[in-house]
N, C-alpha and C. Protein backbone atom coordinates (compact mmCIF):
# COMPACT_ATOMS: atom_id res chain seq x y z
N UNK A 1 25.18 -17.70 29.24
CA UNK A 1 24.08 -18.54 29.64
C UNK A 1 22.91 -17.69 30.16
N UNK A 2 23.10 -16.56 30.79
CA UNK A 2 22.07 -15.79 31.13
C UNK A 2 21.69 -14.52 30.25
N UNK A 3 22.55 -15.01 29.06
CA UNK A 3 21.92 -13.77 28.15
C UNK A 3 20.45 -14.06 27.22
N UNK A 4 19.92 -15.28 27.51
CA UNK A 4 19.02 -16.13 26.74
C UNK A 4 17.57 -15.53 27.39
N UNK A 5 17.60 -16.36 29.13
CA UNK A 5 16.62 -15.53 29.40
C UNK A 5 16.69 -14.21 29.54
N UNK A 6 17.53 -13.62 29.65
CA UNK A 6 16.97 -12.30 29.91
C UNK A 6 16.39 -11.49 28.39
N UNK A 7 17.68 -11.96 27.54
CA UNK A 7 16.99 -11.16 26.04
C UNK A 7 15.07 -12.07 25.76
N UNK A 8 15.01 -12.96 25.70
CA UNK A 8 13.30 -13.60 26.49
C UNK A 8 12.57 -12.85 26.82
N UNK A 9 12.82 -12.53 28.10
CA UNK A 9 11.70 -11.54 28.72
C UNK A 9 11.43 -10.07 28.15
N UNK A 10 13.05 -9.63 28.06
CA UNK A 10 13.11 -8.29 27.07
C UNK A 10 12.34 -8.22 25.79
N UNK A 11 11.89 -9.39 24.92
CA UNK A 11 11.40 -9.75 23.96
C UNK A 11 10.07 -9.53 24.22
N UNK A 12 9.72 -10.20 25.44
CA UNK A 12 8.46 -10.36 26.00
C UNK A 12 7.82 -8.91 26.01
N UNK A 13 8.56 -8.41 26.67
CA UNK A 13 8.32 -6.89 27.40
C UNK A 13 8.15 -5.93 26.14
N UNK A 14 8.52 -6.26 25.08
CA UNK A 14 8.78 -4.87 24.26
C UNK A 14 7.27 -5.33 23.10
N UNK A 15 7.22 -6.72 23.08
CA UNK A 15 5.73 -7.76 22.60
C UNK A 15 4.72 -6.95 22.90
N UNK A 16 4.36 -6.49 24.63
CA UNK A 16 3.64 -6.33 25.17
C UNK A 16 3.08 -4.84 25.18
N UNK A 17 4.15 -4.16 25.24
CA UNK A 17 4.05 -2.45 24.81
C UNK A 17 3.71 -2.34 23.80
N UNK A 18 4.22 -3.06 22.59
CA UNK A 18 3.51 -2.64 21.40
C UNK A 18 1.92 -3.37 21.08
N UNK A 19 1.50 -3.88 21.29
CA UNK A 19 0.37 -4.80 21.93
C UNK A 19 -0.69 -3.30 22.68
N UNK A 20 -0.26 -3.35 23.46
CA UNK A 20 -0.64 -2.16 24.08
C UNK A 20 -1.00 -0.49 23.35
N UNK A 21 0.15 -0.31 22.75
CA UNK A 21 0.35 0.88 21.96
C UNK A 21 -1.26 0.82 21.00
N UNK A 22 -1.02 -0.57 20.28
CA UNK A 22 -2.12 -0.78 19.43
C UNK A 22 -3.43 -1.16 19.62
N UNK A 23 -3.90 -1.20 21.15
CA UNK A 23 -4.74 -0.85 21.85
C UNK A 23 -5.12 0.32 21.84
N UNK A 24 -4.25 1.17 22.35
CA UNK A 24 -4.51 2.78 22.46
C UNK A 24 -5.04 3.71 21.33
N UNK A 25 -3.72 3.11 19.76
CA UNK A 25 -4.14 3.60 18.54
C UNK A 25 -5.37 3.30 17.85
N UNK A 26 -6.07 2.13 18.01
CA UNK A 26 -7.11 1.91 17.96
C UNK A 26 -8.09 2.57 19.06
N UNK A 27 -8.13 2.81 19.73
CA UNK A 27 -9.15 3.91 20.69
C UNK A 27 -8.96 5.08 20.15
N UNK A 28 -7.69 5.90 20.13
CA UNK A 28 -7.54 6.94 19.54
C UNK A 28 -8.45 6.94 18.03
N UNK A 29 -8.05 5.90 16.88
CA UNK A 29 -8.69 6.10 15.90
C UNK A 29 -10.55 6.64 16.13
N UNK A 30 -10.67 5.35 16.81
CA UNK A 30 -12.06 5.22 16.83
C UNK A 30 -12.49 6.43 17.63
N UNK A 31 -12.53 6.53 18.33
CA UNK A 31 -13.06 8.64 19.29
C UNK A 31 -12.71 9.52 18.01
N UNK A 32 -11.74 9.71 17.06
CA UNK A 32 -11.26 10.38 16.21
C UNK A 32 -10.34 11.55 16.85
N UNK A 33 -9.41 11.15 17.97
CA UNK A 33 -8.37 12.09 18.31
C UNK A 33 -7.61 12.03 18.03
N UNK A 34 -6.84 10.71 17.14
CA UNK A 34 -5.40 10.77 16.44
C UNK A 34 -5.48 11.80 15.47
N UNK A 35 -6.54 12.86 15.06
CA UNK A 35 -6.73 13.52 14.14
C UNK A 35 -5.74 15.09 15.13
N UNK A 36 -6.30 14.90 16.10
CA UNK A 36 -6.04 15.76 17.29
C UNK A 36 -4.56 16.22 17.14
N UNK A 37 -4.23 14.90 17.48
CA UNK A 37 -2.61 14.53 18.21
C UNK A 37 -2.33 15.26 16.62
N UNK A 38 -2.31 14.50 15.40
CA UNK A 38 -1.64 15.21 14.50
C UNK A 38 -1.59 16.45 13.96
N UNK A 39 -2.95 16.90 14.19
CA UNK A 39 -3.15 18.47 14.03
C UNK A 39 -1.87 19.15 15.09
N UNK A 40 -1.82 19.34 16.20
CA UNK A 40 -1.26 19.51 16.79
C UNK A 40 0.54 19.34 16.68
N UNK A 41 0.99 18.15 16.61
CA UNK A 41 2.49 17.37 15.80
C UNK A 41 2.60 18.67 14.88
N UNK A 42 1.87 18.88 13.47
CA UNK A 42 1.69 19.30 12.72
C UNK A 42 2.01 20.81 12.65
N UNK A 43 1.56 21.46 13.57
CA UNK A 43 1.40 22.90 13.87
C UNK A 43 2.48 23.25 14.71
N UNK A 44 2.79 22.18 15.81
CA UNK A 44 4.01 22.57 16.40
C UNK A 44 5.44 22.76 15.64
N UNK A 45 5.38 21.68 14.75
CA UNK A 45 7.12 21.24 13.59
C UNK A 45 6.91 22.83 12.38
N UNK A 46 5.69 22.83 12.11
CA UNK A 46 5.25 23.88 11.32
C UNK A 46 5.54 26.05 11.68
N UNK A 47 5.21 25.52 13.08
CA UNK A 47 5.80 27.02 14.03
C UNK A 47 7.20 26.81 14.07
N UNK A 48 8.14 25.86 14.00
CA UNK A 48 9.56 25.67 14.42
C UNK A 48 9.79 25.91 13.05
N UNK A 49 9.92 25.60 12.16
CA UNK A 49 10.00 25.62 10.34
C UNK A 49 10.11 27.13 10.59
N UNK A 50 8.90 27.82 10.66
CA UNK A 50 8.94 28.80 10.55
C UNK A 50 9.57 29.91 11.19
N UNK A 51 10.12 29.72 12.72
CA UNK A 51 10.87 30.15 13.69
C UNK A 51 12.09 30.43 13.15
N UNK A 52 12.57 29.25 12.46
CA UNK A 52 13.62 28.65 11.91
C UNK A 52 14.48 29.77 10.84
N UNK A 53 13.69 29.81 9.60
CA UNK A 53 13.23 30.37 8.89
C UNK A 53 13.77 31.95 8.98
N UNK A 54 12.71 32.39 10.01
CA UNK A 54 12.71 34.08 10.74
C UNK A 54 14.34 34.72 11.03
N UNK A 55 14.52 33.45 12.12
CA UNK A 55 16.22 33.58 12.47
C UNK A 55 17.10 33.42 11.43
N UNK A 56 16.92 32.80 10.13
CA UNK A 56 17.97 32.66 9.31
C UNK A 56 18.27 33.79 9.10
N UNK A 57 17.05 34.67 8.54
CA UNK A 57 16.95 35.68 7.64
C UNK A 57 17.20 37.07 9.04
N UNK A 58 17.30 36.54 9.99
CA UNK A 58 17.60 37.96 10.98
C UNK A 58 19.15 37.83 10.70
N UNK A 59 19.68 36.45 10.89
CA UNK A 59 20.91 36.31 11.70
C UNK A 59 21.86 36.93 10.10
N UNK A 60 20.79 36.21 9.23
CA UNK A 60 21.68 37.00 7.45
C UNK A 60 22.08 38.32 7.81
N UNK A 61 20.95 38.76 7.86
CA UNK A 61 20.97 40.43 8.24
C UNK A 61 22.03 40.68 8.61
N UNK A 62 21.66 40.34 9.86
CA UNK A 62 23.06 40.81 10.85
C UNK A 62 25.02 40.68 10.24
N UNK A 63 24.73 39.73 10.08
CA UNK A 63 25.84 38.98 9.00
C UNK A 63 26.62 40.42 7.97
N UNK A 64 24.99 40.72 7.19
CA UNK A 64 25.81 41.74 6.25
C UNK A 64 25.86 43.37 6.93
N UNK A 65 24.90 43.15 7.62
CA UNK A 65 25.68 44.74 8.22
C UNK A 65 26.97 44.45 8.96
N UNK A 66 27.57 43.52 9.30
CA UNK A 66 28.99 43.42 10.00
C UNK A 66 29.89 43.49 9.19
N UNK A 67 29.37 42.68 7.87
CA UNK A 67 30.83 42.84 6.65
C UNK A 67 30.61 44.12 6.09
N UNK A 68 29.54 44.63 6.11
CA UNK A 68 29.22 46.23 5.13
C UNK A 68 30.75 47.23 6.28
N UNK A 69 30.04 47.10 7.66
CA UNK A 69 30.86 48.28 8.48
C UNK A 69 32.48 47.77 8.11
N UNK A 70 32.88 46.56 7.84
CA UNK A 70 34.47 46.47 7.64
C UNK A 70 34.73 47.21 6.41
């Protein structure tokens, strides 16, 4: 019986954030900083890729000089 209102308000509440959100994304658009935010998103996932990447090819390395010395 009390799972009605409460999932309600929870409904309400999550209505309202996104409501909100799309307030914000629309400001963001319009100034033109969602350009920002993604440049940024972008460059960060892009340095990790590449981080990523670096270590494979160290940790390979390492890998075959351990089976070479056996």
């Amino acid at each position: 019986m009390k799972k009605g209102p409460i999932t309600f308000f929870l409904l309400l509440a999550v209505l309202q954030a996104l409501s909100a959100q799309e307030a914000d994304m629309d400001f963001m658009r319009s100034t033109g900083k969602i350009y920002v935010v993604v440049a940024v998103i972008v460059a960060i996932f892009v340095g990790i890729v590449l981080f990523l990447i670096y270590l494979d090819r160290k940790l390979a390395k390492l890998e075959n000089q351990i089976n070479d010395d056996d």
